[in-house]
C-alpha atoms as a PDB file:
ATOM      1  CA  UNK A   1     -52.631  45.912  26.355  1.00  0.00           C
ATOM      2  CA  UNK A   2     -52.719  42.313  27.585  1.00  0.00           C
ATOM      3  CA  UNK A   3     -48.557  41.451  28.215  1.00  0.00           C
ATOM      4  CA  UNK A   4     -48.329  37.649  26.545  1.00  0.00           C
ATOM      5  CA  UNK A   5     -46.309  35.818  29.294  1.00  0.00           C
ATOM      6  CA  UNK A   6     -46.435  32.465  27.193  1.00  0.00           C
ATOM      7  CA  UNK A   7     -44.790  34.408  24.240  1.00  0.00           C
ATOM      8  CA  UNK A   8     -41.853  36.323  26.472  1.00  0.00           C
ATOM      9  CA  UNK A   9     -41.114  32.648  28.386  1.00  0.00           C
ATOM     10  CA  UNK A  10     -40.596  31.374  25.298  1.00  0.00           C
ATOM     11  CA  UNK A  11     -38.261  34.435  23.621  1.00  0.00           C
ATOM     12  CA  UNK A  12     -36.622  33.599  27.143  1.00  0.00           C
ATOM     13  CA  UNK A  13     -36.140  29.756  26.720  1.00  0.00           C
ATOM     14  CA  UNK A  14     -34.675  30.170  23.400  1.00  0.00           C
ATOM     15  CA  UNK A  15     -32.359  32.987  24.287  1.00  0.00           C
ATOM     16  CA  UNK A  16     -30.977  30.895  27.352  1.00  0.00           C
ATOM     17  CA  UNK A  17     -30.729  27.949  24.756  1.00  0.00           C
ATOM     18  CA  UNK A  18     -28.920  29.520  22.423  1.00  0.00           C
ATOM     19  CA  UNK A  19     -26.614  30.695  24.835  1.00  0.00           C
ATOM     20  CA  UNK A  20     -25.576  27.430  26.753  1.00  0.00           C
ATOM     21  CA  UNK A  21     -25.259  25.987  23.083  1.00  0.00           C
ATOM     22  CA  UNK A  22     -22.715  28.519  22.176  1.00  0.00           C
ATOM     23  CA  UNK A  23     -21.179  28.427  25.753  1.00  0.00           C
ATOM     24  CA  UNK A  24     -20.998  24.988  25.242  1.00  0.00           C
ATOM     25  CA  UNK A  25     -19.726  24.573  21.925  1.00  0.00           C
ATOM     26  CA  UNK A  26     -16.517  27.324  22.792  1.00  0.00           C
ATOM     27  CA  UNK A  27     -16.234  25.415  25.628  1.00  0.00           C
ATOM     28  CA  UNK A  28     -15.562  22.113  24.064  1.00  0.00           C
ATOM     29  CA  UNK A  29     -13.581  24.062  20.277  1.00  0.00           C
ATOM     30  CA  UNK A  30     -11.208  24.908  23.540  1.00  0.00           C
ATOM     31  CA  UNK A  31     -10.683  21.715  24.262  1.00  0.00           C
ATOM     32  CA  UNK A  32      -7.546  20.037  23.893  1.00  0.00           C
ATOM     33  CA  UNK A  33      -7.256  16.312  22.384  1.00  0.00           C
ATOM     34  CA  UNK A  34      -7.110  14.215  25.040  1.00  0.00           C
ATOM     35  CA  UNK A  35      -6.142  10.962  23.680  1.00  0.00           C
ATOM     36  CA  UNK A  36      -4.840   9.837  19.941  1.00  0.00           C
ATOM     37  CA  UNK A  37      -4.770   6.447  18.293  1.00  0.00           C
ATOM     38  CA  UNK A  38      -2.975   5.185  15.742  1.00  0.00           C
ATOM     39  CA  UNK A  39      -4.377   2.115  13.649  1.00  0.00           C
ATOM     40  CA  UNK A  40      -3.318   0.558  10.821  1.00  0.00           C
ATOM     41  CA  UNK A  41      -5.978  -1.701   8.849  1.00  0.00           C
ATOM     42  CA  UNK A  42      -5.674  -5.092   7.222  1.00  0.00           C
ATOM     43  CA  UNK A  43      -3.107  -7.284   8.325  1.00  0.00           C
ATOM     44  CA  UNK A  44       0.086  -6.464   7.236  1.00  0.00           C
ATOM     45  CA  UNK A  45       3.477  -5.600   9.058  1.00  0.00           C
ATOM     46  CA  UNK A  46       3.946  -1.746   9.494  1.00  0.00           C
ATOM     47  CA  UNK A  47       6.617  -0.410   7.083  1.00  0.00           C
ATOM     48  CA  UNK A  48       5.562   2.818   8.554  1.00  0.00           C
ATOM     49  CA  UNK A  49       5.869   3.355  12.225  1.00  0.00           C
ATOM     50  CA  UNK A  50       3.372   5.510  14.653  1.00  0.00           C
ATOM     51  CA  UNK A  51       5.886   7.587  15.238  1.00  0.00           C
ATOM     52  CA  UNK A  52       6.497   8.433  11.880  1.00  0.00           C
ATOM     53  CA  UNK A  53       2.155   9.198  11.269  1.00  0.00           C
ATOM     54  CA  UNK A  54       2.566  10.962  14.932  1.00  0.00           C
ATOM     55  CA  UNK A  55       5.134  13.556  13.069  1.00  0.00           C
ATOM     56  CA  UNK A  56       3.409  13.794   9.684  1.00  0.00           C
ATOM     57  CA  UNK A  57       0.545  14.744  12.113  1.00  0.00           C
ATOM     58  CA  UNK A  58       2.082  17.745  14.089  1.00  0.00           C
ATOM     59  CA  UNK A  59       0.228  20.590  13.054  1.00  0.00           C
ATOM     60  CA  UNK A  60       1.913  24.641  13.495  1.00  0.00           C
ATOM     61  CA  UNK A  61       4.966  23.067  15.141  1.00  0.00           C
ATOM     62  CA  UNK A  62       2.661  21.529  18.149  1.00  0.00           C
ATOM     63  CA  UNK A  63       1.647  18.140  18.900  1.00  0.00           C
ATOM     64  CA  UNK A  64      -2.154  16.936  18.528  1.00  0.00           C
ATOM     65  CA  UNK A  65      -2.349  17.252  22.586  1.00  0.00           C
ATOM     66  CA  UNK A  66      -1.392  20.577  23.076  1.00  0.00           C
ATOM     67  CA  UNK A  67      -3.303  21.675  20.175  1.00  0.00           C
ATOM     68  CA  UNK A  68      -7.576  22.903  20.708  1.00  0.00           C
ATOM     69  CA  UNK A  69      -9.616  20.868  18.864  1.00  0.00           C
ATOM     70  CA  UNK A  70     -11.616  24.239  17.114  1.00  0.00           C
ATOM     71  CA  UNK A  71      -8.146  24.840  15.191  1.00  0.00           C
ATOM     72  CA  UNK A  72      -7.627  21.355  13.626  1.00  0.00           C
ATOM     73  CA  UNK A  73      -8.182  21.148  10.276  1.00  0.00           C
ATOM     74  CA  UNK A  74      -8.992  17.462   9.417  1.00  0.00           C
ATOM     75  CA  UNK A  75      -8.637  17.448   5.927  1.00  0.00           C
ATOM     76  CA  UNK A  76      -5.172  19.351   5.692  1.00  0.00           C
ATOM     77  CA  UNK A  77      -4.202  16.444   8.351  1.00  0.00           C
ATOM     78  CA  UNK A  78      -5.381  13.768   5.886  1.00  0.00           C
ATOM     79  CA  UNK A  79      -3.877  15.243   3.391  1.00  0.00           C
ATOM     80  CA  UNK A  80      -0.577  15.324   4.683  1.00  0.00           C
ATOM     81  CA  UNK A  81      -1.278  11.385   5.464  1.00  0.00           C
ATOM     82  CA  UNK A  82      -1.855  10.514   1.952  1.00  0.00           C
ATOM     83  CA  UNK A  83       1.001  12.740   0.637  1.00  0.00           C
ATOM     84  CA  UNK A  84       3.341  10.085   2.181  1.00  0.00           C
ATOM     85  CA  UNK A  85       4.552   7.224  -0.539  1.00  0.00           C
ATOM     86  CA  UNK A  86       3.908   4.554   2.101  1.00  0.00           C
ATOM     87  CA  UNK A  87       0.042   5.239   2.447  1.00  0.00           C
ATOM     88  CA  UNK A  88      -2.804   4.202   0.484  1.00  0.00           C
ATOM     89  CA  UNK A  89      -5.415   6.115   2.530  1.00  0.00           C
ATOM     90  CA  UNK A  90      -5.863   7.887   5.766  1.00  0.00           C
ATOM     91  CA  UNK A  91      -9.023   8.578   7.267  1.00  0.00           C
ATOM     92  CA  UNK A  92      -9.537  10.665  10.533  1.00  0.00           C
ATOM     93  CA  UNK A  93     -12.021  10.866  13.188  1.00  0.00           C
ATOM     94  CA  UNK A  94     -12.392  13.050  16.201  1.00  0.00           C
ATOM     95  CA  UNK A  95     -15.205  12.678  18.266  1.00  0.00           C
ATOM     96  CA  UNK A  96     -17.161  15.265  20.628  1.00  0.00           C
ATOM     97  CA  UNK A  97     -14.649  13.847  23.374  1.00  0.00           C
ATOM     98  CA  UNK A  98     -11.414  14.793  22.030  1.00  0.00           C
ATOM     99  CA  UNK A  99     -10.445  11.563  21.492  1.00  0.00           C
ATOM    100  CA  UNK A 100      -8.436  11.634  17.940  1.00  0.00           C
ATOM    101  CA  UNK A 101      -8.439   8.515  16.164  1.00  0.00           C
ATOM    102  CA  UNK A 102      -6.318   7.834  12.800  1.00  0.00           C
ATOM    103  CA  UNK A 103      -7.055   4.489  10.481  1.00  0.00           C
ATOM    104  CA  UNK A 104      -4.357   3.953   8.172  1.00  0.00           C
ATOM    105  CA  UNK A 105      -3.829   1.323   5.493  1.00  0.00           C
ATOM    106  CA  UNK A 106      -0.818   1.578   3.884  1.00  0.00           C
ATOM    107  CA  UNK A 107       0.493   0.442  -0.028  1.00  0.00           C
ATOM    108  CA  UNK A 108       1.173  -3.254  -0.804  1.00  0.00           C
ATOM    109  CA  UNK A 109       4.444  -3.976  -2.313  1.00  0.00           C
ATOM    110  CA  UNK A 110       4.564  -7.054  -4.555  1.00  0.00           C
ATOM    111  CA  UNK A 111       8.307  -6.580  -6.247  1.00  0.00           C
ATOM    112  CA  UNK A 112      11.018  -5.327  -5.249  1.00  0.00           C
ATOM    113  CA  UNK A 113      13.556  -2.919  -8.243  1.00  0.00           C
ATOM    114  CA  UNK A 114      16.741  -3.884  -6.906  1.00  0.00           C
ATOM    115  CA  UNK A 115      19.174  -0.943  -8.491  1.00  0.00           C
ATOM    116  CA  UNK A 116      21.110   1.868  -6.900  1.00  0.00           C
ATOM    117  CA  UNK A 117      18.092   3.773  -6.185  1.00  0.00           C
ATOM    118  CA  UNK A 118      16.283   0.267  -5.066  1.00  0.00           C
ATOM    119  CA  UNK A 119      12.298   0.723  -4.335  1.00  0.00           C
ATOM    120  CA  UNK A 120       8.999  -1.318  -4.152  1.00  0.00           C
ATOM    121  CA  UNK A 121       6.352  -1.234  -6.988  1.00  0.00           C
ATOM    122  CA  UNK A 122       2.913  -1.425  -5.365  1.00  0.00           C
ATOM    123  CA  UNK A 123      -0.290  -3.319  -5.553  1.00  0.00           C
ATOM    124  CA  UNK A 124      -0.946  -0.402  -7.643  1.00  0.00           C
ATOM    125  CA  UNK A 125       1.389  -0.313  -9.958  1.00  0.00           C
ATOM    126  CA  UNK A 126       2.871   2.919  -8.271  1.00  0.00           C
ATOM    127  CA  UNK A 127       6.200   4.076  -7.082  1.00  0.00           C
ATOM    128  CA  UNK A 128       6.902   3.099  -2.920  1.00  0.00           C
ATOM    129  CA  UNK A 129       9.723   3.433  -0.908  1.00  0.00           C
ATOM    130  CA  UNK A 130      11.640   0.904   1.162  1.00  0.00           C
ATOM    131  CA  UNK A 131      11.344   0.432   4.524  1.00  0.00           C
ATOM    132  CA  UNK A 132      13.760   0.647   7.696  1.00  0.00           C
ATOM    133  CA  UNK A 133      11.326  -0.783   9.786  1.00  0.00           C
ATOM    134  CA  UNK A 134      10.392  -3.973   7.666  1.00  0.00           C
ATOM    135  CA  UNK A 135      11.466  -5.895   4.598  1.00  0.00           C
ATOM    136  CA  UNK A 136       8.550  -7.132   2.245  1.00  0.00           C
ATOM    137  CA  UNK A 137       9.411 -10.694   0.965  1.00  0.00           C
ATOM    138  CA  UNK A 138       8.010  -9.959  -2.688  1.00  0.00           C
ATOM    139  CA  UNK A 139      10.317 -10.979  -6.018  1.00  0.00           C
ATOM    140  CA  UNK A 140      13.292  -8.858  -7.064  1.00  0.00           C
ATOM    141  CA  UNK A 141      13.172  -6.986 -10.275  1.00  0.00           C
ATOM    142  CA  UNK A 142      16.415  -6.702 -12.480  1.00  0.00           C
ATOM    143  CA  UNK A 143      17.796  -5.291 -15.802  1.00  0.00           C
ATOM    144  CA  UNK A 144      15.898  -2.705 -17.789  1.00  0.00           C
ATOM    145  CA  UNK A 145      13.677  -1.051 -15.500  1.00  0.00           C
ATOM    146  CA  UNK A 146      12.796   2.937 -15.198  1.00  0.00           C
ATOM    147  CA  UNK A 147      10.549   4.014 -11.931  1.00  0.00           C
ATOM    148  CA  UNK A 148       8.623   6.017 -15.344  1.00  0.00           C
ATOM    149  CA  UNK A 149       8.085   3.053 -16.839  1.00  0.00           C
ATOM    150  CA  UNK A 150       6.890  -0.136 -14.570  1.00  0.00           C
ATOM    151  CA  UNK A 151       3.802  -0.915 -16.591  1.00  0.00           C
ATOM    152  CA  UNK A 152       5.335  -4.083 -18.352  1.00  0.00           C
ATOM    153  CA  UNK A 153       6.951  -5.178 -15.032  1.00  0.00           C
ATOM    154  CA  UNK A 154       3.911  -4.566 -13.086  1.00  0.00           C
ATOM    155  CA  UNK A 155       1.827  -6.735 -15.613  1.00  0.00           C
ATOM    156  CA  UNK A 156       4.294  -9.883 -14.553  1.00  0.00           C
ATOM    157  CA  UNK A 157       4.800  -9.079 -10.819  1.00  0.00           C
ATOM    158  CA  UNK A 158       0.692  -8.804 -10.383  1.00  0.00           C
ATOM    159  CA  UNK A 159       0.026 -12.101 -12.317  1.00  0.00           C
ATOM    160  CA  UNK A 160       2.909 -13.679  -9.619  1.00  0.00           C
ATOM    161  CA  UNK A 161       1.163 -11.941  -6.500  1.00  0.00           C
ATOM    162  CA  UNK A 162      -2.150 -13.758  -7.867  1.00  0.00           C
ATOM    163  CA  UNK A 163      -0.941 -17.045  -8.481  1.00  0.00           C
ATOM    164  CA  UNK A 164      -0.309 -19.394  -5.803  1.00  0.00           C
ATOM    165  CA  UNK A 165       2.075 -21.515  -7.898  1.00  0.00           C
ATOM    166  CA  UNK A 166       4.598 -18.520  -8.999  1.00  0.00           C
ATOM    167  CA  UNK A 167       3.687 -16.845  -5.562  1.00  0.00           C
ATOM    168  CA  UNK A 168       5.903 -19.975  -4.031  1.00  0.00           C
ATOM    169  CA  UNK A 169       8.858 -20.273  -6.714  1.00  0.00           C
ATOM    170  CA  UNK A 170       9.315 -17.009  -8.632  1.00  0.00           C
ATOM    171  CA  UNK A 171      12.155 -15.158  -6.673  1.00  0.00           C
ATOM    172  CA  UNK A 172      12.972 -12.806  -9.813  1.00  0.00           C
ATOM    173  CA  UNK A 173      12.054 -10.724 -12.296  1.00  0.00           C
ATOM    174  CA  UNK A 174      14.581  -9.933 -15.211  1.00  0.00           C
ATOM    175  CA  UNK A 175      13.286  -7.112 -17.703  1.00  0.00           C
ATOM    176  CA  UNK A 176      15.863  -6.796 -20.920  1.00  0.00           C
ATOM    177  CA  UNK A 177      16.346  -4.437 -22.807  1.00  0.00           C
ATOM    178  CA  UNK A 178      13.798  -5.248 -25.718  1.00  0.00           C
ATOM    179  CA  UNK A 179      11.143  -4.945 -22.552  1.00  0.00           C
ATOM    180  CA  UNK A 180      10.687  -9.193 -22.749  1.00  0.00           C
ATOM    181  CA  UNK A 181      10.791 -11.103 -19.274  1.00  0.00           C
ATOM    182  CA  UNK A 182      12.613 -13.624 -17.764  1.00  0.00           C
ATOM    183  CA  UNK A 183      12.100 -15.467 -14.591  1.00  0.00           C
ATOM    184  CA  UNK A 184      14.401 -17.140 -11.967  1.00  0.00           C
ATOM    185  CA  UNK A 185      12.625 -19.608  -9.893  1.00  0.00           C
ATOM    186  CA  UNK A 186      13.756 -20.711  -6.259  1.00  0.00           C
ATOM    187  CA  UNK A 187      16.151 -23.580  -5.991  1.00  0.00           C
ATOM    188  CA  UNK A 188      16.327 -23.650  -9.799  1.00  0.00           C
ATOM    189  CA  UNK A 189      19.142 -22.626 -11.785  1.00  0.00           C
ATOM    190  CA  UNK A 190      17.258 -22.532 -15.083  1.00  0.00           C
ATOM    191  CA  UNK A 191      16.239 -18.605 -16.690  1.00  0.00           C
ATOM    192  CA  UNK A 192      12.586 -19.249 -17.734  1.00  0.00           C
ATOM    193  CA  UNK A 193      12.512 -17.074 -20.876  1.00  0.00           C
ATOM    194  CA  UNK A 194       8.800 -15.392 -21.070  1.00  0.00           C
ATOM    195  CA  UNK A 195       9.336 -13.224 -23.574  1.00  0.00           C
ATOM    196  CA  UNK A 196       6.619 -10.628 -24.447  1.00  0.00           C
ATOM    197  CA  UNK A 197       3.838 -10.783 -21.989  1.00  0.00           C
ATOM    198  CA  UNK A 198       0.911 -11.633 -24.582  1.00  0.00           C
ATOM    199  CA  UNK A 199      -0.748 -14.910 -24.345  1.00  0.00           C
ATOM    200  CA  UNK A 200       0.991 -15.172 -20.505  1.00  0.00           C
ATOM    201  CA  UNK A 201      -1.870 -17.472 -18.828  1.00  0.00           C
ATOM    202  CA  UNK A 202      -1.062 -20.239 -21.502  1.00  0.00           C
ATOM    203  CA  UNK A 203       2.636 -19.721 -21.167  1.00  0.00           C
ATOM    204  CA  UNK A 204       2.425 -19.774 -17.356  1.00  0.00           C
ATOM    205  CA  UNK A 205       0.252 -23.027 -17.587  1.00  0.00           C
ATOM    206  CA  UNK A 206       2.807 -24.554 -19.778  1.00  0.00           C
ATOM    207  CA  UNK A 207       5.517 -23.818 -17.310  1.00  0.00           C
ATOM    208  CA  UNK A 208       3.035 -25.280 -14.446  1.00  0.00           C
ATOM    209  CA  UNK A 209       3.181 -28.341 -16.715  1.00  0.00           C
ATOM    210  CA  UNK A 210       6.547 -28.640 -17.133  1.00  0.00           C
ATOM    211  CA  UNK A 211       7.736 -28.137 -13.290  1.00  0.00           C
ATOM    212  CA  UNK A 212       5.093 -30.713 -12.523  1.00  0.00           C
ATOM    213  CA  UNK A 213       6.740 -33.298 -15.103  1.00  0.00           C
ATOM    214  CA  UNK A 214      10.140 -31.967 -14.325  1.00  0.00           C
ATOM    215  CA  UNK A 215      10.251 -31.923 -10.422  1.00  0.00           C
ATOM    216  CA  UNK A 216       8.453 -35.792 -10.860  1.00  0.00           C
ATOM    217  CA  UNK A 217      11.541 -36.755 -12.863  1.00  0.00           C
ATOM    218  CA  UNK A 218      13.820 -35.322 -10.756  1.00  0.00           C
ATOM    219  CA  UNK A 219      15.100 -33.517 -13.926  1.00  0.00           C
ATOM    220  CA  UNK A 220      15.194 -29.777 -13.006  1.00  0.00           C
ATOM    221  CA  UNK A 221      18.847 -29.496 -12.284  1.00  0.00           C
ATOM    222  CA  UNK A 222      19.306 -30.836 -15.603  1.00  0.00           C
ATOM    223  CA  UNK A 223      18.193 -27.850 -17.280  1.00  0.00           C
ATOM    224  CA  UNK A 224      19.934 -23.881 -18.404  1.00  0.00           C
ATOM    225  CA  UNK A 225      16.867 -22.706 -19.997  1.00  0.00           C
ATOM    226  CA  UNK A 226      13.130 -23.085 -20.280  1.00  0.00           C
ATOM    227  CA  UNK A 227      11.989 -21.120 -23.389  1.00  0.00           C
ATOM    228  CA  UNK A 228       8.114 -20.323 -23.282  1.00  0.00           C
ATOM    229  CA  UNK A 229       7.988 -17.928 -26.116  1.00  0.00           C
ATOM    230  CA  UNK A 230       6.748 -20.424 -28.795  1.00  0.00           C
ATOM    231  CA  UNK A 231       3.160 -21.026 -28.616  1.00  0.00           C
ATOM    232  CA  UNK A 232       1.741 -24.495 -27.647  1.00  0.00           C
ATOM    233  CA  UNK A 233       6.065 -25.396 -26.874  1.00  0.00           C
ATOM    234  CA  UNK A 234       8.204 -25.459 -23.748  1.00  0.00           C
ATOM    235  CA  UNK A 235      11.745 -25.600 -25.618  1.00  0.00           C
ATOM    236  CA  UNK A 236      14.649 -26.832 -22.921  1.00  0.00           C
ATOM    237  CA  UNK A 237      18.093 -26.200 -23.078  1.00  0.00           C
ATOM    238  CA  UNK A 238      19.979 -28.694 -20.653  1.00  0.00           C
ATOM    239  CA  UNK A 239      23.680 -28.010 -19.187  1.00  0.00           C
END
């Protein structure tokens, strides 16, 4: 019988392929990270530290360096990321030279409950804690308020973060106890009485209008109360 060489040199090729590939592959599953990196996305001022990601990121009591790559498990890692109230969304990447890389961008605040148990509503309209490392500069919420409940308040504070106008003078957020809103505006004494929050873009426009006429007559001092709740009618109480 005629011995086909071609046939056994390839059986032979494969079986030495094979092997460096799974030589290779233990090789680098045995390898250790060699370098992590911490980034955090968009512009904004870290109210969560690296050190503090570096921690949530210790995996069986080890840090990522000592640890072989073969035995991290990427999605309990991100997972334990985006269990923390101060992140949005983690992502994580490790590439084939053990560099570990973490992206991280974290929850926008854009009020600020100010009670004994004092927290940040988010972007979101979710719960998020305050920060040692750095102090948001977002409008104070007062009165009625229940971390359950921050749907009304939420409505206001987003319609301030998007408007450059109340943005610049609304320092305050008052919630009563009927759920209606009042605002305190910066370097006014004046309570600008919302109200409910239905028809709010004509009742913000109307305050617009009356700042505008107000700061031009040098006549906002002059005032206790600005009362927006009647439709089409900015009724003033003065001192």
């Amino acid at each position: 019988m005629k011995i086909n060489w071609n046939y056994i040199k390839a059986v032979v090729l494969f079986g030495v392929v094979v092997f460096l590939f799974a030589f290779s592959s233990a090789k680098n599953g045995n390898r250790k990270v060699e370098k992590t990196t911490i980034e955090f996305v968009e512009e904004q001022k870290p109210f969560i530290t690296h050190a503090t990601v570096s921690k949530l990121l210790i995996q069986n009591q080890q840090p990522l360096t000592s640890v072989p790559k073969e035995t991290l498990d990427l999605n309990v890692l991100e997972s334990a990321l985006n269990a923390n109230a101060m992140i949005e969304k983690a992502d994580i990447f490790l590439d084939v030279n053990g560099d570990f890389s973490v992206k991280i961008k974290q929850k926008k605040p854009i009020a600020r409950v100010l009670n004994s148990n004092s927290y940040y509503i988010d972007s979101k309209g979710g719960y998020m804690p305050l920060s040692s490392n750095f102090t948001a500069r977002v409008p104070i919420v007062t009165g009625e308020v229940s971390k359950k409940k921050l749907g009304n308040v939420f409505a206001i504070a987003s319609k301030i973060e998007q408007d450059e106008f109340l943005k610049k003078n609304v320092v305050e957020i008052i919630q009563n106890k009927n759920n209606s809103i009042d605002l305190k505006l910066r370097q006014c004494s004046f309570i600008v009485q919302i109200g409910k929050l239905e028809h709010l873009d004509k009742k913000i426009n109307n305050l617009k209008a009356f700042f505008k006429k107000a700061l031009k007559d040098k006549s906002l001092e002059k005032y206790s109360k600005v009362n927006l709740q009647f439709e089409n009618q900015v009724v003033c109480t003065k001192v």
